[in-house]
N, C-alpha and C. Protein backbone atom coordinates (compact mmCIF):
# COMPACT_ATOMS: atom_id res chain seq x y z
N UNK A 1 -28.22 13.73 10.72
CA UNK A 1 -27.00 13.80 9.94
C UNK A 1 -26.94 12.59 9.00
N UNK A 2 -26.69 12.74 7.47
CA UNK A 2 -26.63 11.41 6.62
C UNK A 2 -25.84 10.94 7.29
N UNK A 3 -25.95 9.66 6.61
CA UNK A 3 -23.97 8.75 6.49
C UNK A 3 -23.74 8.94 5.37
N UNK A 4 -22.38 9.01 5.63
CA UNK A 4 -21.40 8.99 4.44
C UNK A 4 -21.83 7.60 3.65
N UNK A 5 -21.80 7.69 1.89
CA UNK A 5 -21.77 7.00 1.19
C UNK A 5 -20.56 5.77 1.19
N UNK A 6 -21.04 4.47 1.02
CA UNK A 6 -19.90 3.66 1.31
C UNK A 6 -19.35 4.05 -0.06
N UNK A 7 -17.98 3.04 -0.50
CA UNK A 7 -16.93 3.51 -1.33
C UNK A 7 -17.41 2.57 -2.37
N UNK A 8 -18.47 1.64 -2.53
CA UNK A 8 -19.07 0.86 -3.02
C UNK A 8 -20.17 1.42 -3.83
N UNK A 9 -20.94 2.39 -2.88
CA UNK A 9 -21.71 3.07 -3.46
C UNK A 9 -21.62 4.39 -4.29
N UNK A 10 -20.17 4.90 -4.08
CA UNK A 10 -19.46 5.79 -4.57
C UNK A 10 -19.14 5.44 -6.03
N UNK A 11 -18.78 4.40 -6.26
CA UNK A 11 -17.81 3.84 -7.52
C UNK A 11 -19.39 3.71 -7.99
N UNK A 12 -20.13 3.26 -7.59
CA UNK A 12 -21.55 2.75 -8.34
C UNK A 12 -22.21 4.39 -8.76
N UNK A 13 -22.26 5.32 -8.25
CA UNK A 13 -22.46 6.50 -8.65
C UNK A 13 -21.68 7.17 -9.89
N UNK A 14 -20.15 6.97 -9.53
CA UNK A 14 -19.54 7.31 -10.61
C UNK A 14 -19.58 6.75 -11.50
N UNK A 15 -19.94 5.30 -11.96
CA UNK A 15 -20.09 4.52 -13.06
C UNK A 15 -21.53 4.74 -13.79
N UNK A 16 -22.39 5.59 -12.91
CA UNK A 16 -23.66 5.82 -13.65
C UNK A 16 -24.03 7.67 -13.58
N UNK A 17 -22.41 8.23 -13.91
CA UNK A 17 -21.73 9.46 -14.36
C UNK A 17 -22.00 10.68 -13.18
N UNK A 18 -21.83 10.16 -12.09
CA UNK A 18 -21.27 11.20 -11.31
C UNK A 18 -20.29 11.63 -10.47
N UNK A 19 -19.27 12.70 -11.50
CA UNK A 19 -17.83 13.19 -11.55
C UNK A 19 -17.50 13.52 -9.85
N UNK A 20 -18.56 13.66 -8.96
CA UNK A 20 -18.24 13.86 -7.70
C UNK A 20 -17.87 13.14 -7.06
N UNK A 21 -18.92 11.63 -7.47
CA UNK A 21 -18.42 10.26 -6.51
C UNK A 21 -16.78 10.27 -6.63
N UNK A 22 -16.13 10.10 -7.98
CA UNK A 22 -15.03 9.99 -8.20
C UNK A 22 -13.96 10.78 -7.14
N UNK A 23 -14.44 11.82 -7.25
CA UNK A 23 -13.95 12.95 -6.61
C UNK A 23 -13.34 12.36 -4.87
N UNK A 24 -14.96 11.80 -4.30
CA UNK A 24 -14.80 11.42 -2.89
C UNK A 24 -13.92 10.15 -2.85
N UNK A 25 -13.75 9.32 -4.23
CA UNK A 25 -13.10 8.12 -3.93
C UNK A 25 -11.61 8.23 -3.50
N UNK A 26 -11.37 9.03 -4.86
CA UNK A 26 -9.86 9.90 -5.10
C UNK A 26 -9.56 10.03 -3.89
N UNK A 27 -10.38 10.99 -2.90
CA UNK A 27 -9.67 11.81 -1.85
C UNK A 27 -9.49 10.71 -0.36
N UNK A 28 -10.48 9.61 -0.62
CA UNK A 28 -10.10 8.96 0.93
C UNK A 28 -9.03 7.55 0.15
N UNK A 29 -8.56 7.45 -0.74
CA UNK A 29 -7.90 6.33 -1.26
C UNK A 29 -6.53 6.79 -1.79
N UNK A 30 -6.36 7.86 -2.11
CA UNK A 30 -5.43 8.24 -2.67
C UNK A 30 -3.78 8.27 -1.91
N UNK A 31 -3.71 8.12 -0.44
CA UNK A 31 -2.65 8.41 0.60
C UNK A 31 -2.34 7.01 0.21
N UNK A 32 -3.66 5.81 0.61
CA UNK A 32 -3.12 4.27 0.69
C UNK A 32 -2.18 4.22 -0.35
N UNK A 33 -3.12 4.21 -1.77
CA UNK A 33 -3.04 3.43 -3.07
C UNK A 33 -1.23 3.80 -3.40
N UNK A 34 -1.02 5.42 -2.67
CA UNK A 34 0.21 5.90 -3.43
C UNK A 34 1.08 5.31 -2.30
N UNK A 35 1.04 4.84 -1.13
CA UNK A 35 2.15 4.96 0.06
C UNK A 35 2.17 3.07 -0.55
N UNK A 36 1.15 2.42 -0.96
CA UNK A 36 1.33 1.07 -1.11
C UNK A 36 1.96 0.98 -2.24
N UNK A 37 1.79 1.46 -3.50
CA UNK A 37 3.12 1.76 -4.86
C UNK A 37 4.84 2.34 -4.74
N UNK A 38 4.95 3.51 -3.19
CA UNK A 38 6.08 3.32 -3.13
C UNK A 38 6.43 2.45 -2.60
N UNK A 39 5.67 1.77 -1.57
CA UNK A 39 6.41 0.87 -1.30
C UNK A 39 6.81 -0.31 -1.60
N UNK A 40 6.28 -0.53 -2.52
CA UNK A 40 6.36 -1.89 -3.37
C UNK A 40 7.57 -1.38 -4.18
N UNK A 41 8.15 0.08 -5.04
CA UNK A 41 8.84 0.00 -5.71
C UNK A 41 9.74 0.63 -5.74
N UNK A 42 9.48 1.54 -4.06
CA UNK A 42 10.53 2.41 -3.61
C UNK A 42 10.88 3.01 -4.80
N UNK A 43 10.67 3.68 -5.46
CA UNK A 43 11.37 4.56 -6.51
C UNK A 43 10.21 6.00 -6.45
N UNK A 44 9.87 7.12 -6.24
CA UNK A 44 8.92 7.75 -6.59
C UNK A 44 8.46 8.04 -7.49
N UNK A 45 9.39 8.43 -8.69
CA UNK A 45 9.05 8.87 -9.64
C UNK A 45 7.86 7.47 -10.52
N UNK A 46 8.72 6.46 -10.24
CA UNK A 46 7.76 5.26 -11.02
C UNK A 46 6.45 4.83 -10.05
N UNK A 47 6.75 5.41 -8.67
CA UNK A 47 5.09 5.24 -7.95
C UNK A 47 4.14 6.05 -8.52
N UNK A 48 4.83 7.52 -8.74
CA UNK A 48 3.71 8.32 -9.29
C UNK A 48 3.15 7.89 -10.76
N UNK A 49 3.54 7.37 -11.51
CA UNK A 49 3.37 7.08 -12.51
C UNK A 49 2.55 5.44 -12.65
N UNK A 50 2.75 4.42 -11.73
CA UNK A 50 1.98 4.10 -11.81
C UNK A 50 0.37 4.24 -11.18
N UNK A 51 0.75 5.14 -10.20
CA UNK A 51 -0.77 6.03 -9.15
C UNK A 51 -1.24 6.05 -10.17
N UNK A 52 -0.96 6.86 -11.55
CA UNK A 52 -1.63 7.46 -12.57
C UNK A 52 -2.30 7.05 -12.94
N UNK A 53 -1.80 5.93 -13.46
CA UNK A 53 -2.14 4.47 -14.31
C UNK A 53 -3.57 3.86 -13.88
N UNK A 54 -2.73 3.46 -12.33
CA UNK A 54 -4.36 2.64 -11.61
C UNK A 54 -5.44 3.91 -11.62
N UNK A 55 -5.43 4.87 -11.20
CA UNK A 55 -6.57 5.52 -11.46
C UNK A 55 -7.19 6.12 -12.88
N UNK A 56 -6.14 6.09 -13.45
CA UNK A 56 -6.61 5.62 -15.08
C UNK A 56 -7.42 4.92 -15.78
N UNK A 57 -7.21 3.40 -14.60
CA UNK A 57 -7.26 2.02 -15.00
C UNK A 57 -8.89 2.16 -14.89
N UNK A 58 -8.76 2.57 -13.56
CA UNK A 58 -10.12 2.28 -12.59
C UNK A 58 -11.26 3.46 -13.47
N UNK A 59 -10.76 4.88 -14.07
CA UNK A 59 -11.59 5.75 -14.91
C UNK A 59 -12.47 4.87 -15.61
N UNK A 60 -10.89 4.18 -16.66
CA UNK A 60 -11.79 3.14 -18.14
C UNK A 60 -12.49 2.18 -17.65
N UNK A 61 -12.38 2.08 -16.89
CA UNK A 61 -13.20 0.40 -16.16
C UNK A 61 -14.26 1.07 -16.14
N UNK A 62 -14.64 2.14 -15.65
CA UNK A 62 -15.96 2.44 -14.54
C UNK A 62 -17.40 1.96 -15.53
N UNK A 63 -17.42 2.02 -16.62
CA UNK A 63 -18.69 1.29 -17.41
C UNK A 63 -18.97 0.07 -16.69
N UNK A 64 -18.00 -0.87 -16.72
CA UNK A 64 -18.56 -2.09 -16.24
C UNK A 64 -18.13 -2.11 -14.98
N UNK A 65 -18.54 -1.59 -14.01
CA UNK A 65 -17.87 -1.90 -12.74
C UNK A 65 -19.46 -2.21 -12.08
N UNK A 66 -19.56 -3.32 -11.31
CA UNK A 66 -20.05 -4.27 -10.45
C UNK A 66 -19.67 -4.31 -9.11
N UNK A 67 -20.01 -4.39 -8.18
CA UNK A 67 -20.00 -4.56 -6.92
C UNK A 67 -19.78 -5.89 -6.84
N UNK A 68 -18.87 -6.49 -6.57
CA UNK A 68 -18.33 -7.83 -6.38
C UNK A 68 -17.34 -8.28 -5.23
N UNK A 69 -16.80 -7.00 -4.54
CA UNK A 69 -15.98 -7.53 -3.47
C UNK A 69 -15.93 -5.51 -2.99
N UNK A 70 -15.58 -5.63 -2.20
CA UNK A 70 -14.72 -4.08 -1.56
C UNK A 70 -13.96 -3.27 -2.39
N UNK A 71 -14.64 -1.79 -2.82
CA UNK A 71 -13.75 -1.27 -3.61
C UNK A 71 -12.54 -1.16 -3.12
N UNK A 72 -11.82 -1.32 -2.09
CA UNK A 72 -10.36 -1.04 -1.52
C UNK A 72 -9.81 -2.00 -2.31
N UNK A 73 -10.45 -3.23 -2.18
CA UNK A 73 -10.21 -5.20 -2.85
C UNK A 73 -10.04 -4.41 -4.35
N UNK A 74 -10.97 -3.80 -5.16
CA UNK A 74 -11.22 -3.85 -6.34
C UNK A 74 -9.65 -2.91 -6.77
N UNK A 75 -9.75 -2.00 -6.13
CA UNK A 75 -8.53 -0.25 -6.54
C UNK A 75 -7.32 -1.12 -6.41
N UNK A 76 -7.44 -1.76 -5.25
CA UNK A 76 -5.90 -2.84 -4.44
C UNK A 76 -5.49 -3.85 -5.53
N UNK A 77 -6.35 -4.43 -6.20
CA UNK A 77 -6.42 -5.27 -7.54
C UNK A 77 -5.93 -4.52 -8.51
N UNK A 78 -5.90 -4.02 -9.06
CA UNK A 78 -5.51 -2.75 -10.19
C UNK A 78 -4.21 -2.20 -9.87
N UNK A 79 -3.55 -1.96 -8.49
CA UNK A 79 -2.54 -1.67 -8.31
C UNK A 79 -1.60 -2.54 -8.50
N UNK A 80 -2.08 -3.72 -7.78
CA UNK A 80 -1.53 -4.88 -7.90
C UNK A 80 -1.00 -5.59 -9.28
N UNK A 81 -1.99 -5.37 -9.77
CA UNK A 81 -1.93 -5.80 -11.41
C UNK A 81 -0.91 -4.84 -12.63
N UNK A 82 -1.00 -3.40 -12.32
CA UNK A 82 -0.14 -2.74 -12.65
C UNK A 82 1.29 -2.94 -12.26
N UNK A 83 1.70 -3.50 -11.42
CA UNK A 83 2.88 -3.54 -10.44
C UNK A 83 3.37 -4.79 -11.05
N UNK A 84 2.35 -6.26 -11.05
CA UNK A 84 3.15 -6.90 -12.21
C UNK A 84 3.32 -7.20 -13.13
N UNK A 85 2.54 -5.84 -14.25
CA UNK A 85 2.66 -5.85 -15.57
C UNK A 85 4.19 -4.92 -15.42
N UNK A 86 4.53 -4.04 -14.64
CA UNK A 86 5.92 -2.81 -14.28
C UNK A 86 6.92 -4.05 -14.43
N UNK A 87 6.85 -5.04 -13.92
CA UNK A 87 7.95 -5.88 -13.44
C UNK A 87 7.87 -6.63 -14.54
N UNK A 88 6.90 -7.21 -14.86
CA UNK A 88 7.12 -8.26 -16.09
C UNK A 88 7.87 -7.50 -17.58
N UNK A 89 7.78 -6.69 -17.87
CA UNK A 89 8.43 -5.18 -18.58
C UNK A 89 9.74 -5.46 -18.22
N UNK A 90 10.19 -5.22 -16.80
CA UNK A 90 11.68 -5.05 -16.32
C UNK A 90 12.16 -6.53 -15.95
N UNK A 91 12.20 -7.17 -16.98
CA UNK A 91 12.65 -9.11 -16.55
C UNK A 91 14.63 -8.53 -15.85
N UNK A 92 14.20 -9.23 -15.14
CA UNK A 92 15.47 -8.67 -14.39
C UNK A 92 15.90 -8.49 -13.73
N UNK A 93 14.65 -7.46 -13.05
CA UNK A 93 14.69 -5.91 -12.34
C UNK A 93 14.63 -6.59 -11.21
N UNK A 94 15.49 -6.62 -9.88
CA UNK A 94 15.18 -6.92 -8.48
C UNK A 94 14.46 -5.32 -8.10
N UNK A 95 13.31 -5.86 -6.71
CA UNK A 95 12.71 -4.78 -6.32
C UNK A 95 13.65 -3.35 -5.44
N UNK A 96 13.18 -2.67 -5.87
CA UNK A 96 14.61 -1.20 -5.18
C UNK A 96 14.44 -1.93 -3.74
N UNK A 97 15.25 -1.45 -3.02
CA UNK A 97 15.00 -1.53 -1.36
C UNK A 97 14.73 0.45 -1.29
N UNK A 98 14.59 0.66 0.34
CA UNK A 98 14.74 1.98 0.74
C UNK A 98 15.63 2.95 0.70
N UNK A 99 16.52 2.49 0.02
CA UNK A 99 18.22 3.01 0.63
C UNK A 99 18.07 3.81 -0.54
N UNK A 100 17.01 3.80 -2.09
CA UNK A 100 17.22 4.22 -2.91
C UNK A 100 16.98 5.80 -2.89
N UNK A 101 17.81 6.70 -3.72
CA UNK A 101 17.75 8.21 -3.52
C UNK A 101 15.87 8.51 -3.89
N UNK A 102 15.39 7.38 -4.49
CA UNK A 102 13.97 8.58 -5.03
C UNK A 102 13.37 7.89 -3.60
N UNK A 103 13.45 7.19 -2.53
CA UNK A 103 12.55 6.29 -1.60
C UNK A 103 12.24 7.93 -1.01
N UNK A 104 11.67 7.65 0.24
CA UNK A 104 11.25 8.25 1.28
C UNK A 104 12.48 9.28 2.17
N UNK A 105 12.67 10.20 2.15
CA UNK A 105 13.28 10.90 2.84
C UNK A 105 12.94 10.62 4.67
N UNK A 106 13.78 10.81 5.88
CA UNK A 106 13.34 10.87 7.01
C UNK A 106 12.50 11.82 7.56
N UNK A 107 12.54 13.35 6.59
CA UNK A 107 11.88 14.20 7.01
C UNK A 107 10.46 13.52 6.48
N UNK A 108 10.05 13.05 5.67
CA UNK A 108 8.51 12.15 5.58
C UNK A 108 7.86 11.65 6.43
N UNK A 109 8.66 10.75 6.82
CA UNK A 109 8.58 9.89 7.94
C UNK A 109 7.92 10.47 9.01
N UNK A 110 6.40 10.12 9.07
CA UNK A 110 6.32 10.82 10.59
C UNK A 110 6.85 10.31 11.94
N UNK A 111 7.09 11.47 13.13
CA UNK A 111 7.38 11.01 14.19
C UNK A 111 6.85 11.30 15.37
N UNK A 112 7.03 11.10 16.42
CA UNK A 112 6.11 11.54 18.04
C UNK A 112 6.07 13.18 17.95
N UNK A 113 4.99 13.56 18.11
CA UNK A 113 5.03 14.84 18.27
C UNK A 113 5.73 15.19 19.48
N UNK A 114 6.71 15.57 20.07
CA UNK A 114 7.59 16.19 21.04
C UNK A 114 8.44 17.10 20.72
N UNK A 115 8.76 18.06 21.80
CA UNK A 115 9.55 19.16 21.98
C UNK A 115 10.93 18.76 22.02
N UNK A 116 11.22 17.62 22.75
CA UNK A 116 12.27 17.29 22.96
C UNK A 116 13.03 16.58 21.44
N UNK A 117 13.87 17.41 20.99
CA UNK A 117 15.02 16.49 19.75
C UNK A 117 15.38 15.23 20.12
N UNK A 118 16.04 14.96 21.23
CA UNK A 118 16.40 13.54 21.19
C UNK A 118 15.44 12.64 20.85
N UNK A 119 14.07 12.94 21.59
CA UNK A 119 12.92 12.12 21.11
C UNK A 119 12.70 12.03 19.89
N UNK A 120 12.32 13.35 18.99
CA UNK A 120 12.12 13.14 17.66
C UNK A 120 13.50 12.69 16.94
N UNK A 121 14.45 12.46 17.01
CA UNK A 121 15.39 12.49 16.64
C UNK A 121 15.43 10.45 16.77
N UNK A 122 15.36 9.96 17.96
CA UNK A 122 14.42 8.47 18.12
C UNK A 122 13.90 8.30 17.65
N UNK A 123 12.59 8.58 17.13
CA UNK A 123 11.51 8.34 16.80
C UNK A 123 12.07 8.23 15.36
N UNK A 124 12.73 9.07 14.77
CA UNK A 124 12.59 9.76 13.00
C UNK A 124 13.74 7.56 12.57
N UNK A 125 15.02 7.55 13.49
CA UNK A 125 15.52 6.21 13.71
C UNK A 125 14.54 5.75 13.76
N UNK A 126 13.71 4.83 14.81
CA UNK A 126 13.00 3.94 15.05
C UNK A 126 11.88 3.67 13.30
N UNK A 127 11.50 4.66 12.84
CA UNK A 127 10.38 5.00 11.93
C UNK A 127 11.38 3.91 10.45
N UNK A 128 12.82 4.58 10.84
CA UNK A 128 13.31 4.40 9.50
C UNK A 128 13.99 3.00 9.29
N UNK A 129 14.10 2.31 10.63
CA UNK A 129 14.53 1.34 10.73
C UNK A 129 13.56 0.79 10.29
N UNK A 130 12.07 0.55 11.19
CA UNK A 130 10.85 -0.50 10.32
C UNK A 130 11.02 -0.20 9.00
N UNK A 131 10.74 0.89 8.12
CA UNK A 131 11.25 0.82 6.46
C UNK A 131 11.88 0.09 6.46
N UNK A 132 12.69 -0.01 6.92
CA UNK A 132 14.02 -0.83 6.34
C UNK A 132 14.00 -2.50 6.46
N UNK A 133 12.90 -2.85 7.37
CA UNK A 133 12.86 -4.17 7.36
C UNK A 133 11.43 -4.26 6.68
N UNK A 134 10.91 -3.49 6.61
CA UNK A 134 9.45 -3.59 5.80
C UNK A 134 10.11 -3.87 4.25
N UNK A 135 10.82 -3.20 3.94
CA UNK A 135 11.66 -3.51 2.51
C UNK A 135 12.32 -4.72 2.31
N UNK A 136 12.87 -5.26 3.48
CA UNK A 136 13.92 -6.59 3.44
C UNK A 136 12.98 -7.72 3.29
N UNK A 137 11.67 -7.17 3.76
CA UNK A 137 10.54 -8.46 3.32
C UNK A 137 11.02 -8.80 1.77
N UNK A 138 10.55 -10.71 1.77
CA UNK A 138 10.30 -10.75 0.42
C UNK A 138 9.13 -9.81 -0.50
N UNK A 139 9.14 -9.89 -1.69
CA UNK A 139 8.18 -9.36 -2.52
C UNK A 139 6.59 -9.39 -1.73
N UNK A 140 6.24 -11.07 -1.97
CA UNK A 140 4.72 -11.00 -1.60
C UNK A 140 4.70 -10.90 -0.24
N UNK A 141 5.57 -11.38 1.04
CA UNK A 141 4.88 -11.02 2.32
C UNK A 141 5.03 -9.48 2.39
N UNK A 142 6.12 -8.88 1.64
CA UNK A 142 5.61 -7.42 1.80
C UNK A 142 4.22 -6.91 1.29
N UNK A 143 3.68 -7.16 0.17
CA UNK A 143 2.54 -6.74 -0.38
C UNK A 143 1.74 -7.33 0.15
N UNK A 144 1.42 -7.92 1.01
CA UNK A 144 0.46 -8.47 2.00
C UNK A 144 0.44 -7.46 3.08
N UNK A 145 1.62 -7.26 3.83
CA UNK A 145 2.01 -6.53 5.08
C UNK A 145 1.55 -4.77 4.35
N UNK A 146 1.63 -4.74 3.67
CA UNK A 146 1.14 -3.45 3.17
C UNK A 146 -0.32 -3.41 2.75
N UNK A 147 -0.44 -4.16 2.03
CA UNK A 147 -1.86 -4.29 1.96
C UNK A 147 -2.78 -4.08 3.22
N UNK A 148 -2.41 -5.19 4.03
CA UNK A 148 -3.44 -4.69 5.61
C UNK A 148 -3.19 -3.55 6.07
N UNK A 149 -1.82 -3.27 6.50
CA UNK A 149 -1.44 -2.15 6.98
C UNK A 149 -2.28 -0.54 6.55
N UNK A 150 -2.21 -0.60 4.70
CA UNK A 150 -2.60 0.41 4.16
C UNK A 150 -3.92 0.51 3.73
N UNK A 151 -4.39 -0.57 3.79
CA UNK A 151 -5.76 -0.45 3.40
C UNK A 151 -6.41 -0.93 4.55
N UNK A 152 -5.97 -2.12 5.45
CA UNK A 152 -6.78 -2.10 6.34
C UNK A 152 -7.68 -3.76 5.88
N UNK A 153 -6.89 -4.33 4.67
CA UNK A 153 -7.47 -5.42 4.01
C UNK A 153 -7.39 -6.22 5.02
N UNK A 154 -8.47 -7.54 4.99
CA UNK A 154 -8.75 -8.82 5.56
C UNK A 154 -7.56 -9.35 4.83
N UNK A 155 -7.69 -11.16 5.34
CA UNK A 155 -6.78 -12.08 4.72
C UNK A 155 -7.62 -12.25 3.61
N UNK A 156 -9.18 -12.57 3.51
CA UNK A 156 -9.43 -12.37 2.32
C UNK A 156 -9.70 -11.70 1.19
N UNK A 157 -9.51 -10.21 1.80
CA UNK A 157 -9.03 -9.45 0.47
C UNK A 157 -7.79 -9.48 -0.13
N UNK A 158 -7.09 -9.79 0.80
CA UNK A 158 -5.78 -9.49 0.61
C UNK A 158 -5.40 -10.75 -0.92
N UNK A 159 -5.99 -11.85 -0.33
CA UNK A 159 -6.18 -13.16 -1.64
C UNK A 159 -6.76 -12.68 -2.81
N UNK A 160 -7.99 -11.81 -2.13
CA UNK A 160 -8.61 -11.21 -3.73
C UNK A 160 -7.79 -10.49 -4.59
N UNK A 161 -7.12 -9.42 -3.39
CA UNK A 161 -6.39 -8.69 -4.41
C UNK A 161 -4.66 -8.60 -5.16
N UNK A 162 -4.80 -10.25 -4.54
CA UNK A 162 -3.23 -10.56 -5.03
C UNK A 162 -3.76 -12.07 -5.84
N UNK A 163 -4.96 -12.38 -6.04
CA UNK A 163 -5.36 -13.13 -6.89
C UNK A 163 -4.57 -14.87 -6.40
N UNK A 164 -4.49 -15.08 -4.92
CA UNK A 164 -4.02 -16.51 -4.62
C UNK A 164 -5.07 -16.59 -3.53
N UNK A 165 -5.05 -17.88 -3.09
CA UNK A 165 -5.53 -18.57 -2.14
C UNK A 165 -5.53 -17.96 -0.73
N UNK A 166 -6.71 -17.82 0.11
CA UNK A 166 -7.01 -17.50 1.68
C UNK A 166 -5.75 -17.80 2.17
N UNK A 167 -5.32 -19.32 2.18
CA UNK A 167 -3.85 -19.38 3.47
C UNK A 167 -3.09 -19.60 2.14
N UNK A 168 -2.68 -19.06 1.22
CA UNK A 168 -1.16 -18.63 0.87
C UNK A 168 -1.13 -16.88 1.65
N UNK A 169 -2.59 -16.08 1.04
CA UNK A 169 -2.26 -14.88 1.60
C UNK A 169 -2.49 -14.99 3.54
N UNK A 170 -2.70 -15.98 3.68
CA UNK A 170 -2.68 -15.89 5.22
C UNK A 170 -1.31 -16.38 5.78
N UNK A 171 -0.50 -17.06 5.17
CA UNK A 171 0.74 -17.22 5.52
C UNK A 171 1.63 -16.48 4.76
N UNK A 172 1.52 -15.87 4.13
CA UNK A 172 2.16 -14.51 3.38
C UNK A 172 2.34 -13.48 4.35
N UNK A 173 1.32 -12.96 5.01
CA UNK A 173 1.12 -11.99 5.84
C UNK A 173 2.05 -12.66 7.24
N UNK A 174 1.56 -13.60 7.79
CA UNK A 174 2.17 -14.32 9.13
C UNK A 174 3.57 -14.46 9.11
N UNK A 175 3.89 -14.95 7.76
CA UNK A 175 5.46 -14.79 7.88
C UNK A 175 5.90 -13.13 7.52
N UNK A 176 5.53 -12.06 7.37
CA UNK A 176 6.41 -11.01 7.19
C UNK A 176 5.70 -10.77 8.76
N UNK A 177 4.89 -10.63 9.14
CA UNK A 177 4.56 -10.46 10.69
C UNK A 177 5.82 -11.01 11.86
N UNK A 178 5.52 -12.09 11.15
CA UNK A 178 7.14 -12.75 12.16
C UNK A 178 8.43 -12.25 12.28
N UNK A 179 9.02 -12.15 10.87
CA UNK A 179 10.16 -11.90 10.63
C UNK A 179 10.58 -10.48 11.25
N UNK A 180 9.05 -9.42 10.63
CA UNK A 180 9.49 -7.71 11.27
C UNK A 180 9.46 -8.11 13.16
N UNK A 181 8.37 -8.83 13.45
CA UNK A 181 8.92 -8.78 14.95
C UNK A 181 10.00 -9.10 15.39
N UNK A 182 10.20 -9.99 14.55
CA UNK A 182 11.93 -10.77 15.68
C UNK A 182 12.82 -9.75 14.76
N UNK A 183 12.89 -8.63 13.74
CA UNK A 183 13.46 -8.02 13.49
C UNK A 183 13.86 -6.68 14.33
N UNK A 184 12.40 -6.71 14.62
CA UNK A 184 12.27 -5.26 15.39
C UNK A 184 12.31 -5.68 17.31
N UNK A 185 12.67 -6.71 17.55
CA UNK A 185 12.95 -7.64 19.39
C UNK A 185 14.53 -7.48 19.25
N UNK A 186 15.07 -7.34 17.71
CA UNK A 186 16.41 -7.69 17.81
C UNK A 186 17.09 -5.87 17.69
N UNK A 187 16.39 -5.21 17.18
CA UNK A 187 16.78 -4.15 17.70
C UNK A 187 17.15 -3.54 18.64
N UNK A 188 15.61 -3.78 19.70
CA UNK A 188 15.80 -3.27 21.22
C UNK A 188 17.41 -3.14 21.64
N UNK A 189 17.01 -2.09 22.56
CA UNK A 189 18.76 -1.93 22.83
C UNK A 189 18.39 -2.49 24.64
N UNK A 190 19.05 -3.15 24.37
CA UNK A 190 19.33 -4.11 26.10
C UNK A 190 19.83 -3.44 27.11
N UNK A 191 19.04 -3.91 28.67
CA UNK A 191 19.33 -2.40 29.49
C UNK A 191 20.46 -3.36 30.42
């Protein structure tokens, strides 16, 4: 049985014109890239639109594209970069939180597969509460906390692809780590 082509070697295929690589990149990147844009801007309509963009971005690029770090690092870079060209545009603009009508509905939200309602009915709460403190993060420890989460990035991609230093993005990440725990300890309901 082959192995699957890494995503490295994928982008390197498509940059030396084959419409398929693209194809396979699209399909295993596409859940992250879009669940990490709403959540950065909670609005949908402007996630989809910038999804567009970065894979737009990443089309025109593909001539010169080099193997230089992890395509997740490279796509995660481009999102990133789109997100604060969106904001630099909107001088102003504080980031939406969840509460906004285009965010995430609860029916999205996945929950425990069970028969029992009260459970899913827990679960669909429990799901919507972390949103809700995943949002109350500042800006960058959220885009850190998403970053690993959604892509699965190191601390040093996570630097690559937010363009700062190993321990700013390593204490970026540690403090939204902190905060959602003692957010989510302070939930617990006490027996």
């Amino acid at each position: 049985m082959p192995e699957k082509p890494t995503d490295e070697e994928l982008m390197e295929s498509y940059r030396d014109g084959d419409a398929g690589a693209f194809d396979q990149l699209y399909g295993r990147h596409r859940g992250g890239v879009f669940r990490y844009l709403l959540r950065q801007c909670s609005n949908r309509a402007l996630a989809e639109e910038l999804f567009q963009d970065v894979w737009m971005n990443l089309v025109r690029s593909r001539s010169v594209y080099t193997v230089q770090a992890k395509f997740t690092t490279y796509v995660y870079r481009i999102a990133h970069n789109r997100l604060i060209d969106h904001y630099r545009t909107q001088k102003g603009v504080a980031i939406a939180s969840f509460d906004d009508e285009d965010g995430p509905s609860l029916d999205d939200i996945p929950a425990k597969r069970s028969d029992d309602p009260a459970v899913s009915a827990e679960s669909k709460q429990q799901a919507a509460g972390i949103l809700k403190e995943v949002a109350s993060l500042p800006a960058a420890q959220r885009e850190a906390f998403l970053l690993q989460q959604e892509s699965d990035m190191s601390v040093e991609e996570i630097a690559q692809a937010t363009g700062v230093s190993r321990e700013t993005a390593k204490s970026r990440l540690r403090y939204a780590l902190a905060k959602l725990r003692a957010a989510l300890v302070a939930r617990e309901p006490t027996l």
